[in-house]
C-alpha atoms as a PDB file:
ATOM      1  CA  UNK A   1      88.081  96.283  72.924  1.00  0.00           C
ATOM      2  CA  UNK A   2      89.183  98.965  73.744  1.00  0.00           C
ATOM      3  CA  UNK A   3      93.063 100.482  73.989  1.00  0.00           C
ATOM      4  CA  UNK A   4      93.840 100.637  77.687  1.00  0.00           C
ATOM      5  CA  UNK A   5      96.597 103.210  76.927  1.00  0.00           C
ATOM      6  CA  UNK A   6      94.526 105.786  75.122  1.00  0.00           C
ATOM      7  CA  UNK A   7      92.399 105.504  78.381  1.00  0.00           C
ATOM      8  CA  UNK A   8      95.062 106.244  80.187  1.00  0.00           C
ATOM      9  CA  UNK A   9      96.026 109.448  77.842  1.00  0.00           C
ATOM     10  CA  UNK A  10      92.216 110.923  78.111  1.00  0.00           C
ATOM     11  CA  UNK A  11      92.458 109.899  81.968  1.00  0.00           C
ATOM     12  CA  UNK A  12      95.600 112.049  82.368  1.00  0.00           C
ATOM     13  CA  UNK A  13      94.670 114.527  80.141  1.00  0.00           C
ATOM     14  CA  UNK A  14      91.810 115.036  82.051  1.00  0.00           C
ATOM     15  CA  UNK A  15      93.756 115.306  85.280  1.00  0.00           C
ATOM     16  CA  UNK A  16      96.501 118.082  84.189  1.00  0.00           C
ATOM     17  CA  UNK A  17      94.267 120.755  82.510  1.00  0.00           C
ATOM     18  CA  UNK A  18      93.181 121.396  86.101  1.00  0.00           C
ATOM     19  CA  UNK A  19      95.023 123.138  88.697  1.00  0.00           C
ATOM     20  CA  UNK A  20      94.960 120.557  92.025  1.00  0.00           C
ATOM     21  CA  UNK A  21      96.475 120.360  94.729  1.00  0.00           C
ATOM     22  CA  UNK A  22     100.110 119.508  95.654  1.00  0.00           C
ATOM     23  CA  UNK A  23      99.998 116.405  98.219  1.00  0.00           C
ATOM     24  CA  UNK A  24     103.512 113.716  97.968  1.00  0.00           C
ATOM     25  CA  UNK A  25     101.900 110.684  98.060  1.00  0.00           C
ATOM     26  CA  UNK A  26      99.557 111.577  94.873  1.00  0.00           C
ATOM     27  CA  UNK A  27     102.448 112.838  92.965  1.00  0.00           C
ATOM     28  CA  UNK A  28     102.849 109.114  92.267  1.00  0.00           C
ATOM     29  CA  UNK A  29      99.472 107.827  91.112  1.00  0.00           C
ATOM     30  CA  UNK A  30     100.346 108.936  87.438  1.00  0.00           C
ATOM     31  CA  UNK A  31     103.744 107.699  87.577  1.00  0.00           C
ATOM     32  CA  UNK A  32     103.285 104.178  88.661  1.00  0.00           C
ATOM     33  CA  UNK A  33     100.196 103.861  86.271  1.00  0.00           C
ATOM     34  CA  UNK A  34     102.053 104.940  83.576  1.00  0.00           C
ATOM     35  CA  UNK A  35     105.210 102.408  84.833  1.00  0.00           C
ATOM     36  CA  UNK A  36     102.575  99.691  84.290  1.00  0.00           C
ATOM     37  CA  UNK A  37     101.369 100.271  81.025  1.00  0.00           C
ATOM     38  CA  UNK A  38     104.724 100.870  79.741  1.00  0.00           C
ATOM     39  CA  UNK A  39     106.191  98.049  80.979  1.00  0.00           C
ATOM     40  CA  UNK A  40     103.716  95.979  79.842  1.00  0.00           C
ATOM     41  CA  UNK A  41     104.411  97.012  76.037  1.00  0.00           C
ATOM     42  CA  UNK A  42     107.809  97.693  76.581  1.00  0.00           C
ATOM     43  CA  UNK A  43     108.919  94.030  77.673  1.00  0.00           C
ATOM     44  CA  UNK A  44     108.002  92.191  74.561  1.00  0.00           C
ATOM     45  CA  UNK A  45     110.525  94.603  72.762  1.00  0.00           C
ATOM     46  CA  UNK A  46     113.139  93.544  75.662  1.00  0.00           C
ATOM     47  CA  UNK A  47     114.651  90.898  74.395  1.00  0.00           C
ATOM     48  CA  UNK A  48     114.229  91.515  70.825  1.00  0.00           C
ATOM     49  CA  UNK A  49     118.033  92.769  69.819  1.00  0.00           C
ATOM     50  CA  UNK A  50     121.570  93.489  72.316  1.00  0.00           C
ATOM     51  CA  UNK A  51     120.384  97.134  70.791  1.00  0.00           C
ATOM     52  CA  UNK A  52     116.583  97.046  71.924  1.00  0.00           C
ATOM     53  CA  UNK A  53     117.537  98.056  75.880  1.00  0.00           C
ATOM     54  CA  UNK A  54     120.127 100.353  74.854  1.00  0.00           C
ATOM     55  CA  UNK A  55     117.558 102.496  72.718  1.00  0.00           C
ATOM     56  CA  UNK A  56     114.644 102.166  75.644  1.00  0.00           C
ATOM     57  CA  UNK A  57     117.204 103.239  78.297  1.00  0.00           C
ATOM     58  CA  UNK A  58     118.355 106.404  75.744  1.00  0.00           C
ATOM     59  CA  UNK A  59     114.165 107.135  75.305  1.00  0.00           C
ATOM     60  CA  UNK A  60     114.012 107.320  79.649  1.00  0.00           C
ATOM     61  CA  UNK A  61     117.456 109.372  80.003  1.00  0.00           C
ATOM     62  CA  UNK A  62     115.511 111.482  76.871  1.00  0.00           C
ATOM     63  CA  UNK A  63     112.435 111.843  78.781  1.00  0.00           C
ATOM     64  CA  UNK A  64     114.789 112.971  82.076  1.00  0.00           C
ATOM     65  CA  UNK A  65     115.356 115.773  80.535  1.00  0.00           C
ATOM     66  CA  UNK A  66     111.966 116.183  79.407  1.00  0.00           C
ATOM     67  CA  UNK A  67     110.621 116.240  82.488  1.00  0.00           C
ATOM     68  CA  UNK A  68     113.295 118.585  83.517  1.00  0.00           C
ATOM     69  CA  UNK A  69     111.578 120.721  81.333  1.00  0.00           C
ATOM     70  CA  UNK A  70     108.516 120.152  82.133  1.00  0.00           C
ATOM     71  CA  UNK A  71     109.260 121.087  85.615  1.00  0.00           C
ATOM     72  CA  UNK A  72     110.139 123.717  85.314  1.00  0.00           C
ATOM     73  CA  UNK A  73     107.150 125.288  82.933  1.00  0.00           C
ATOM     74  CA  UNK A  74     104.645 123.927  86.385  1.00  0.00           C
ATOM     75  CA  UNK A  75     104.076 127.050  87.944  1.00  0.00           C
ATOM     76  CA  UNK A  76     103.552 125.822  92.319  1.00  0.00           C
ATOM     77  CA  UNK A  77     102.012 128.511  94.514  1.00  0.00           C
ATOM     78  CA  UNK A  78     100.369 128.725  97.956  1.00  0.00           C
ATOM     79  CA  UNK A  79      96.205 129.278  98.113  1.00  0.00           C
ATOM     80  CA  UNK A  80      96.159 132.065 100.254  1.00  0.00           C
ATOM     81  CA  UNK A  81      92.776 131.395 100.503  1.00  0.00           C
ATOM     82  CA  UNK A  82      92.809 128.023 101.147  1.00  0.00           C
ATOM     83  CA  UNK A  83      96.327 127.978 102.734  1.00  0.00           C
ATOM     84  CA  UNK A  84      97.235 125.151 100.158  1.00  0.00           C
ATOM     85  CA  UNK A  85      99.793 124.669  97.607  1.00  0.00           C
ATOM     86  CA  UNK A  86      98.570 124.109  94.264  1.00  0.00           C
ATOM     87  CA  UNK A  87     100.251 123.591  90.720  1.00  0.00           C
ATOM     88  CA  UNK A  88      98.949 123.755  86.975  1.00  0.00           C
ATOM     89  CA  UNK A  89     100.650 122.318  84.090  1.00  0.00           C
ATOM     90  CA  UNK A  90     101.653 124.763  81.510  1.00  0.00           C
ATOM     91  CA  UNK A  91      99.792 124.571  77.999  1.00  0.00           C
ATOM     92  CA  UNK A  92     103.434 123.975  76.587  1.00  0.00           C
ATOM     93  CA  UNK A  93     104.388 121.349  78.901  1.00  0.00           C
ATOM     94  CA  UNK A  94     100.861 120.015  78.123  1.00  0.00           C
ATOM     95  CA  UNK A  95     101.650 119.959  74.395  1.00  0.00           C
ATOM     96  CA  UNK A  96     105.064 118.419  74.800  1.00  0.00           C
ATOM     97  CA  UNK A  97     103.629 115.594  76.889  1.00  0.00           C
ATOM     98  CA  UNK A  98     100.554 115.241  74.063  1.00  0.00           C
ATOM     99  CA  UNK A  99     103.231 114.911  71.293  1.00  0.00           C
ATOM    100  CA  UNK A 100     105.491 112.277  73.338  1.00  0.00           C
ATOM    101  CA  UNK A 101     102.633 110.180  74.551  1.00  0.00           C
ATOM    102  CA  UNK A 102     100.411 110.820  71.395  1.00  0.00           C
ATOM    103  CA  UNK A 103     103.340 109.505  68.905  1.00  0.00           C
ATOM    104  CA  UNK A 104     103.489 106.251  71.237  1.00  0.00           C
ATOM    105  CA  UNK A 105      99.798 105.432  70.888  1.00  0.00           C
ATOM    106  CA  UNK A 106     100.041 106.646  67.047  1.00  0.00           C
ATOM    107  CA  UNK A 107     102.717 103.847  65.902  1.00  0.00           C
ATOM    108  CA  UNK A 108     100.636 101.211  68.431  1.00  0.00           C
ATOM    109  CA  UNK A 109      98.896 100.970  65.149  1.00  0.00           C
ATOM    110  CA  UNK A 110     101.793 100.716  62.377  1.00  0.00           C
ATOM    111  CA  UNK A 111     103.745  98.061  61.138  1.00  0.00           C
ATOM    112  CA  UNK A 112     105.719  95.787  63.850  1.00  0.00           C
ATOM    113  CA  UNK A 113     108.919  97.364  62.612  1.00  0.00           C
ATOM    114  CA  UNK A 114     107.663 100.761  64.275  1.00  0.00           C
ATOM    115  CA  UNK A 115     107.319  99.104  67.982  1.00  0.00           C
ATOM    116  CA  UNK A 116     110.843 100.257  68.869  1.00  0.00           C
ATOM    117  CA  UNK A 117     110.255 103.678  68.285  1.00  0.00           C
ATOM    118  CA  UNK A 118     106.820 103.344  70.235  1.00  0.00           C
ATOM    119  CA  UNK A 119     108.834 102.026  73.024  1.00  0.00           C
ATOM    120  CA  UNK A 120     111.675 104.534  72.923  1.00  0.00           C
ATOM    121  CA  UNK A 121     108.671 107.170  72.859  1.00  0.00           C
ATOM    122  CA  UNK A 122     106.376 105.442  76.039  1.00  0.00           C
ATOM    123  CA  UNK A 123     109.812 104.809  77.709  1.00  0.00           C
ATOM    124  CA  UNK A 124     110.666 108.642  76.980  1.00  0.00           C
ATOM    125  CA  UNK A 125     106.556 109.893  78.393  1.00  0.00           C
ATOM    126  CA  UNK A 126     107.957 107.516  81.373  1.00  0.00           C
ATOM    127  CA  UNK A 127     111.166 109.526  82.031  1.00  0.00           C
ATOM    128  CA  UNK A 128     109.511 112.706  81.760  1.00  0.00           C
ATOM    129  CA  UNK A 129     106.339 111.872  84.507  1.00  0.00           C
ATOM    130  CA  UNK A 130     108.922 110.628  86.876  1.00  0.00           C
ATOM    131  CA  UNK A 131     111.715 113.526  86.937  1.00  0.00           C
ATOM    132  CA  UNK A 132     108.842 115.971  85.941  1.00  0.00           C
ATOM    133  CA  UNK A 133     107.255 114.685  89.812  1.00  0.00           C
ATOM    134  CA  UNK A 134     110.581 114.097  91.073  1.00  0.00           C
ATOM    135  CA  UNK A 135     111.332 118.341  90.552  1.00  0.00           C
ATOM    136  CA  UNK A 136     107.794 118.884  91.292  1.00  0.00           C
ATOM    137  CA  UNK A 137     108.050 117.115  94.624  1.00  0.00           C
ATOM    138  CA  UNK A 138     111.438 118.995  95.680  1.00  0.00           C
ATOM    139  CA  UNK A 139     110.043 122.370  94.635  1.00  0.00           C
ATOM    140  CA  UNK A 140     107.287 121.651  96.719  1.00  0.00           C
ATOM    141  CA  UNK A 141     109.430 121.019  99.638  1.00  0.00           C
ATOM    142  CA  UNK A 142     111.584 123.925  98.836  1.00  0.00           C
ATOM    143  CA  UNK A 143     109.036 125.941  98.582  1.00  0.00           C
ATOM    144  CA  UNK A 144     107.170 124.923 101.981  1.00  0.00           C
ATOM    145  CA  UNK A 145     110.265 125.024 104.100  1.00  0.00           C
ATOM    146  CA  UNK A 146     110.803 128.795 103.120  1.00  0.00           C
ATOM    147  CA  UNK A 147     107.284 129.987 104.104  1.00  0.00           C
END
């Protein structure tokens, strides 16, 4: 059978080497599939230690900032063509979400003991979808509201 979450990383992959178009609704879709594959791994961990939350809460405030980052490397611009706005992901935001997400799926296939870190790490490729759409989304309307 095959691993639903590498599915998920070619399906995404896919998705961000092309440059689409900005709409706020479908700033979500990613996010909220990505919520439900994480959580899904993520909750057997749960309940494991008093530490376990504590380091899966550090991995989201991690990937925060990540997708701060991220963010900011997604160039937004208005199709004067088309009259839309559009955004790309940079190749180094692209890396940095390839290395987060990549590690998780990596240590899927370790020992047991390595599940934390795998959880810090989806729980960190979490953080960093959400603020990265969350900036996205308010550039967006920045952006709009000026022009």
């Amino acid at each position: 059978m095959a691993d639903p979450q590498l599915a998920y990383f070619v399906l995404v992959a896919l998705i961000q080497l092309r440059e689409r178009r900005v709409r706020g609704w479908t700033l979500w879709i990613v996010p909220l599939l990505l919520t439900v594959v994480t959580i899904q791994d993520v909750a057997v961990l749960w309940y494991d230690s008093v530490l376990v939350p504590i380091i899966l809460i550090l991995g989201f405030g991690a990937g925060l900032f990540l997708g701060v980052v991220r963010g900011k490397m997604t160039p937004i611009r208005k199709n004067p063509e088309t009259d839309q706005w559009t955004m790309k992901s940079s190749w180094a935001a692209y890396l940095m979400w390839i290395a987060v997400f990549g590690a998780g799926i990596v240590t899927k296939s370790m020992d047991t003991s390595i599940h934390l870190i795998r959880g810090f790490l989806l729980m960190a490729s979490l953080g960093a979808v959400v603020m990265r759409r969350i900036w996205i989304f308010y550039s967006y309307k920045k952006s709009a509201a000026k022009k």
